[in-house]
C-alpha atoms as a PDB file:
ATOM      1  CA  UNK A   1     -98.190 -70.050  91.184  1.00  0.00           C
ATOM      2  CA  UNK A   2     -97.978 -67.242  89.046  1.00  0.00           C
ATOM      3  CA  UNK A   3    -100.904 -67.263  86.243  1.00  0.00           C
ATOM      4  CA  UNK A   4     -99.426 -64.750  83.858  1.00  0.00           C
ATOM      5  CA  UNK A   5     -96.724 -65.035  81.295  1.00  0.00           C
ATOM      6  CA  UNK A   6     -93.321 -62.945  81.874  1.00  0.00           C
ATOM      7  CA  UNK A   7     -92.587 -63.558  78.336  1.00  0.00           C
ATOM      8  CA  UNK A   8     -94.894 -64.538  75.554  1.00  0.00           C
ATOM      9  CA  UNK A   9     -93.073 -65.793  72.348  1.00  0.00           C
ATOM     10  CA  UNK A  10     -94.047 -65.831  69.024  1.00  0.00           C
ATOM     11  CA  UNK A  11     -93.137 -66.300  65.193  1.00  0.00           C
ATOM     12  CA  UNK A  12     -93.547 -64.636  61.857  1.00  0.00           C
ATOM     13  CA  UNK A  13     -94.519 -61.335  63.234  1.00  0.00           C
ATOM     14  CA  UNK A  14     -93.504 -58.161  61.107  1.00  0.00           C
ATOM     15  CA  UNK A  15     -92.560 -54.792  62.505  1.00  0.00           C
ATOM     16  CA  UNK A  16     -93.412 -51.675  60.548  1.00  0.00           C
ATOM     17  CA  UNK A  17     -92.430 -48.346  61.844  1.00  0.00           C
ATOM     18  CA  UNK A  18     -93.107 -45.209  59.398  1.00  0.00           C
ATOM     19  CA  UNK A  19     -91.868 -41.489  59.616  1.00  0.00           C
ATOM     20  CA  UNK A  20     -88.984 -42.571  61.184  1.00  0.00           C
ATOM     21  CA  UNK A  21     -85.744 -40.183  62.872  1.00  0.00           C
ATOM     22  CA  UNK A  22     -83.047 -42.805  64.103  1.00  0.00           C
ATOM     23  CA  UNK A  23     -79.878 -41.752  66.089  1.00  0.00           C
ATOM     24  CA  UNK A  24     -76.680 -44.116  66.408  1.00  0.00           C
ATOM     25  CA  UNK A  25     -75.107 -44.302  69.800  1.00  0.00           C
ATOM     26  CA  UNK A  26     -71.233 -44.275  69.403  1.00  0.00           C
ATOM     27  CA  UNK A  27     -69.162 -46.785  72.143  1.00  0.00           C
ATOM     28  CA  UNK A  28     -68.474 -43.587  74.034  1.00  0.00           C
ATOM     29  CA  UNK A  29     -71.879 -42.314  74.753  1.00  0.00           C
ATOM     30  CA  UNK A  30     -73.242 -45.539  76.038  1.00  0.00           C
ATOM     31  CA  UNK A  31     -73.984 -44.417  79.668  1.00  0.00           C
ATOM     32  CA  UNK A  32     -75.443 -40.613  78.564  1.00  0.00           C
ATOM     33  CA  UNK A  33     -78.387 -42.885  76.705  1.00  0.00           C
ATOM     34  CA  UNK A  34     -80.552 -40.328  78.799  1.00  0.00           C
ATOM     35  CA  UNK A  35     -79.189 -37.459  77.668  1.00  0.00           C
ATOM     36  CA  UNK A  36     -79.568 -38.719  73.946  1.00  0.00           C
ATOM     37  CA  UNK A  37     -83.011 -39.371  73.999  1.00  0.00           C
ATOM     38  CA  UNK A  38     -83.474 -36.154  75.994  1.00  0.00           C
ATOM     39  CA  UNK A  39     -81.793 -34.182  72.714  1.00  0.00           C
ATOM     40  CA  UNK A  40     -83.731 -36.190  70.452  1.00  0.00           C
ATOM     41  CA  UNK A  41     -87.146 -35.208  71.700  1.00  0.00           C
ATOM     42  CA  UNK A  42     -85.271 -31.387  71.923  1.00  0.00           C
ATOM     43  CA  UNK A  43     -84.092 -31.967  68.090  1.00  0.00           C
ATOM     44  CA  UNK A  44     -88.302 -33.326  67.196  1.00  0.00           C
ATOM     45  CA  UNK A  45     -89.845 -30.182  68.789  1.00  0.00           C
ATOM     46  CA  UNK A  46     -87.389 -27.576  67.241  1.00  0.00           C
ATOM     47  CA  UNK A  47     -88.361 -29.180  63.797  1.00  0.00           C
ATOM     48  CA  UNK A  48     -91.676 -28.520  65.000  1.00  0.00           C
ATOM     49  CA  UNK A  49     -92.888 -32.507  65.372  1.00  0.00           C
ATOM     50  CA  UNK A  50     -93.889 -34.524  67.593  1.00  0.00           C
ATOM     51  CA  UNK A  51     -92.891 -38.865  68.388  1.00  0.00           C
ATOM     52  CA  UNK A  52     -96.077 -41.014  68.051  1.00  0.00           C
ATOM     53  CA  UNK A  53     -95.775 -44.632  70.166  1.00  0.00           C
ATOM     54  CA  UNK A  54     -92.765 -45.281  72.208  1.00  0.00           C
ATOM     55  CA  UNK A  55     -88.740 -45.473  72.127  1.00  0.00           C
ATOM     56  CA  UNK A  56     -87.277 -48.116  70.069  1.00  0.00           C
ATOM     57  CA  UNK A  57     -83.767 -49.622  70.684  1.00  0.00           C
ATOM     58  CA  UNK A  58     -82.118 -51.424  67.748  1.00  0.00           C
ATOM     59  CA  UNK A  59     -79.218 -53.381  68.552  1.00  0.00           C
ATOM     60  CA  UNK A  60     -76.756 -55.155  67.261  1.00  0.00           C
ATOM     61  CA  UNK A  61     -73.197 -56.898  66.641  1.00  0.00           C
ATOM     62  CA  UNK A  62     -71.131 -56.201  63.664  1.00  0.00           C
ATOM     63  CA  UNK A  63     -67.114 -57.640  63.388  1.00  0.00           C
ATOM     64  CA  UNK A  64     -64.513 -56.222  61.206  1.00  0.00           C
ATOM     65  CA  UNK A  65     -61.459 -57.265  59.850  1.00  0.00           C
ATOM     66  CA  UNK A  66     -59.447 -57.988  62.515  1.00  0.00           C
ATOM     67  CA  UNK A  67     -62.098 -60.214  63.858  1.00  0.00           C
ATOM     68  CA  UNK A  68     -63.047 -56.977  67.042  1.00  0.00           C
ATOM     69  CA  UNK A  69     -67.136 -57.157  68.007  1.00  0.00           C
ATOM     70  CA  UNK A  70     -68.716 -53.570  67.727  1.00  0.00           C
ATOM     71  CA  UNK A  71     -71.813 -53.517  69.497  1.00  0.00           C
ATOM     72  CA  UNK A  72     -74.179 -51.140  67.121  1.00  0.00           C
ATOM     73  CA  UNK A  73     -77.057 -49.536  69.017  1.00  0.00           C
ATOM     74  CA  UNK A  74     -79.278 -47.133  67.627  1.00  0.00           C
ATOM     75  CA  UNK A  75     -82.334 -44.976  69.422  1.00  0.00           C
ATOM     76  CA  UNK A  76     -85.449 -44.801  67.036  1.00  0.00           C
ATOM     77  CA  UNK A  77     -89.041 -43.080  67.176  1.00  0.00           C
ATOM     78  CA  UNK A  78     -91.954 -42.901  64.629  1.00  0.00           C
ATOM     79  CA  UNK A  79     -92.755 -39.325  63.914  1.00  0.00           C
ATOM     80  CA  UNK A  80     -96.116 -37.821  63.398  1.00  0.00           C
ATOM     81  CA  UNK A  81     -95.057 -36.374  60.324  1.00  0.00           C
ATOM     82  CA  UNK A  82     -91.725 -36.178  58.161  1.00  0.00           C
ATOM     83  CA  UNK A  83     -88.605 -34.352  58.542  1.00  0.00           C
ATOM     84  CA  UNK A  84     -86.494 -32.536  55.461  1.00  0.00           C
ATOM     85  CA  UNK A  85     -83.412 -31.613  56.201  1.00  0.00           C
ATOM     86  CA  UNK A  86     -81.927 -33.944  58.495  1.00  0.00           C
ATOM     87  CA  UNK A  87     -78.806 -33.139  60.378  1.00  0.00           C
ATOM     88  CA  UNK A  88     -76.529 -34.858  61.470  1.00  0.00           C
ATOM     89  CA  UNK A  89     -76.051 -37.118  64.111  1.00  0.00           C
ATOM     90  CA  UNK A  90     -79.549 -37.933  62.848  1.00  0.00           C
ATOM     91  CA  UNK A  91     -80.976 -39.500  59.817  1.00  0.00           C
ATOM     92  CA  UNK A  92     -84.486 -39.866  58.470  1.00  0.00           C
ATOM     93  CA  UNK A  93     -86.711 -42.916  57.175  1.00  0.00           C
ATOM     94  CA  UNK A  94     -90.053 -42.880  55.671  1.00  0.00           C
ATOM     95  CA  UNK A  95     -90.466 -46.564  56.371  1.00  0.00           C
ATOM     96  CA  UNK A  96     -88.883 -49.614  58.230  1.00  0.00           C
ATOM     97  CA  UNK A  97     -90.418 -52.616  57.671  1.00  0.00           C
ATOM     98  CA  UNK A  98     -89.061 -56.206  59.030  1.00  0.00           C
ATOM     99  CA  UNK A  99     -91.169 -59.287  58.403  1.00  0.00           C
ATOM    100  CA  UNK A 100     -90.470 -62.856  59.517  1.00  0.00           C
ATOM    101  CA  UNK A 101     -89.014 -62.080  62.873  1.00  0.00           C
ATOM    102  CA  UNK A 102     -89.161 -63.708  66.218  1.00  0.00           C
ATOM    103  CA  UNK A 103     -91.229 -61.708  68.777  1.00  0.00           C
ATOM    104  CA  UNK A 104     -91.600 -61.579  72.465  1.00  0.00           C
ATOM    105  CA  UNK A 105     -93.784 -59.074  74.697  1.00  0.00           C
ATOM    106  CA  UNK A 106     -91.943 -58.995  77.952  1.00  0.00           C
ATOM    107  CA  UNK A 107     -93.769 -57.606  80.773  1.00  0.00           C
ATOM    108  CA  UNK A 108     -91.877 -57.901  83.923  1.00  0.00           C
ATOM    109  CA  UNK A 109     -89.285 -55.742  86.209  1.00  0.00           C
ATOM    110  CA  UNK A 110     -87.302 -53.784  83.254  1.00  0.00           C
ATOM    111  CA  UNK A 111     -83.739 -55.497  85.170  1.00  0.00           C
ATOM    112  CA  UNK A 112     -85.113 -58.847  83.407  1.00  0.00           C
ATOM    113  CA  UNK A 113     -85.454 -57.732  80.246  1.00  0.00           C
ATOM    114  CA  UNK A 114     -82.231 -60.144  79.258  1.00  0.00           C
ATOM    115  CA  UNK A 115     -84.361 -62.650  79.412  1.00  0.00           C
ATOM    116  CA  UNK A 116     -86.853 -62.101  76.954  1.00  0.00           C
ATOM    117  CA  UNK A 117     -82.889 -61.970  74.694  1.00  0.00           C
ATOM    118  CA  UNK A 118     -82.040 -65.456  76.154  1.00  0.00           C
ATOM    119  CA  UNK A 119     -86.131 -66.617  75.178  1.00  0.00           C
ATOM    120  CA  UNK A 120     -85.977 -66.025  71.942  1.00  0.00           C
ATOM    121  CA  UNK A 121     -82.726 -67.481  71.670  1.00  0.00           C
ATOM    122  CA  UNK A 122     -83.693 -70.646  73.303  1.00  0.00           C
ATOM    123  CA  UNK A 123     -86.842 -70.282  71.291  1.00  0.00           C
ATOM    124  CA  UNK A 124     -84.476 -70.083  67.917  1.00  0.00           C
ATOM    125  CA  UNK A 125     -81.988 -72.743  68.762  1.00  0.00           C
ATOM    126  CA  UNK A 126     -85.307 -75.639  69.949  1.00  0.00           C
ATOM    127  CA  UNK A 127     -86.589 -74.849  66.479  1.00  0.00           C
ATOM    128  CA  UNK A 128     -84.069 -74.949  64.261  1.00  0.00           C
ATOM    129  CA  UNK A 129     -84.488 -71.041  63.389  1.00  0.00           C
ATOM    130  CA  UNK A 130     -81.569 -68.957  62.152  1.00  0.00           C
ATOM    131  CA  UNK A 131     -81.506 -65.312  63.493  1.00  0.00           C
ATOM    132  CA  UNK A 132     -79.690 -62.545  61.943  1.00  0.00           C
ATOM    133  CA  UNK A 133     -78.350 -61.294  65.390  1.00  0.00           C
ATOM    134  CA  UNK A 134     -79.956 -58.235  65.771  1.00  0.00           C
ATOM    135  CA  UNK A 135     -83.046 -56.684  67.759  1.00  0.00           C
ATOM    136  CA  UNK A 136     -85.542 -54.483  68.118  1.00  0.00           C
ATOM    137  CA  UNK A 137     -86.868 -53.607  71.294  1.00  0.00           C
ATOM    138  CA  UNK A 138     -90.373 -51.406  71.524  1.00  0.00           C
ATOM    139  CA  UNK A 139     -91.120 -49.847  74.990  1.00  0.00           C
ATOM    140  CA  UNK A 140     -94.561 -50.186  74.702  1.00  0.00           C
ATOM    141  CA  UNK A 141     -95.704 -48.913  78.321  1.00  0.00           C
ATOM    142  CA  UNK A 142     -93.523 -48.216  82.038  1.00  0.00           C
ATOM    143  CA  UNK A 143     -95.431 -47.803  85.513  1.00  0.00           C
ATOM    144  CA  UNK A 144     -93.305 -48.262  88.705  1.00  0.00           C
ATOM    145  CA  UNK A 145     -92.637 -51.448  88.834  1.00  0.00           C
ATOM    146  CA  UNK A 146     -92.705 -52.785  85.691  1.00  0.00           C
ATOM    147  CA  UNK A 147     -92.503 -52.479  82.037  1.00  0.00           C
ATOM    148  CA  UNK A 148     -93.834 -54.031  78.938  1.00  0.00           C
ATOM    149  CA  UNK A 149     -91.373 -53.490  76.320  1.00  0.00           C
ATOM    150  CA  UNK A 150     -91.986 -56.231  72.588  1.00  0.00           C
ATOM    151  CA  UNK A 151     -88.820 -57.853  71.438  1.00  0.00           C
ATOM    152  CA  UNK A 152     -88.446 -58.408  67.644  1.00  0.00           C
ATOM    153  CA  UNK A 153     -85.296 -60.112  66.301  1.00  0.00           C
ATOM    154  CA  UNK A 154     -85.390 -60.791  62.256  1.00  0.00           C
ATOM    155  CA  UNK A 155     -84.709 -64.456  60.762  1.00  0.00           C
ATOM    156  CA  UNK A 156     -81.310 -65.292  58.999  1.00  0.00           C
ATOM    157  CA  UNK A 157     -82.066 -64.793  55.122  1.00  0.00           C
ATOM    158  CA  UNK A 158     -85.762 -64.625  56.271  1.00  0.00           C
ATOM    159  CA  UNK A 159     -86.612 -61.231  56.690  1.00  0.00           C
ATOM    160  CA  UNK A 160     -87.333 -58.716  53.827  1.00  0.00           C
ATOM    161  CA  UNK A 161     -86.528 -55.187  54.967  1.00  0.00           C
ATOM    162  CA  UNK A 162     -88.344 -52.814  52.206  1.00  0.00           C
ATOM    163  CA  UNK A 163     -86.006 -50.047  53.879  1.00  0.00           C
ATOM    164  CA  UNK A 164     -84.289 -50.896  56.965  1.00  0.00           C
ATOM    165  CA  UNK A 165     -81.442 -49.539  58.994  1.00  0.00           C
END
């Protein structure tokens, strides 16, 4: 039997990211996320920066008026220092800050990362906790075989964001 934990799960954690350059991914460039993050890091050195910690992924769902799911993704990193003079696709934050959320550290093959999702789901719906519906996911370290990526999905009414996206 396996001693260590895929997916460790736990609540009232608060994620705080500062200097922060986030990039929305429209429907249509979904499969070139690669390429994105490729002219992101491009886009950081010609402003002469640099990313501290890893890639975040923000996701979410948002419906409109004619009741149609958009799936909202956006590709954030923490700078080591701040950016004037944003342009576009990009835009700039000097903080992000989500408290009360659910969190999970997932370390496992990067293929099973649904099921740190479906966790804190589970996790949610066994204690009566109302999510928001979105999530952000922190690639905190990749060898060969597996990753370690920290899950954070923010409470229904719950969470305070003093400047979120």
């Amino acid at each position: 039997m396996n001693t260590i934990e895929k997916i460790i799960v736990k609540e009232n954690k608060t994620l705080k990211l500062n200097n922060v350059l986030i990039r929305e991914v429209s429907q249509n460039e979904l499969m070139d996320i690669k390429q994105i993050t490729y002219m992101m890091d491009s886009y950081i050195k010609a402003k002469g920066n640099s990313t501290i910690g890893p890639m975040i992924n923000y996701s979410s769902a948002e419906g409109n008026e004619n009741g149609q799911v958009k799936l909202v993704i956006k590709i954030i990193v923490q700078l080591k220092n701040p950016i004037h003079n944003i342009d576009k696709p990009y835009e700039f934050k000097q903080q992000i800050r989500i408290t009360n959320c659910l969190f999970a550290r997932f370390t496992e093959k990067e293929e099973n990362l649904q099921f740190a999702y479906s966790k804190l789901g589970l996790h949610a719906f066994e204690n009566d906790i109302k999510l928001k519906g979105d999530s952000y996911t922190v690639f905190v370290n990749k060898d060969e075989d597996k990753i370690m990526a920290d899950v954070f999905m923010e409470l229904a009414g719950g969470g305070i964001a003093v400047e979120g996206i």
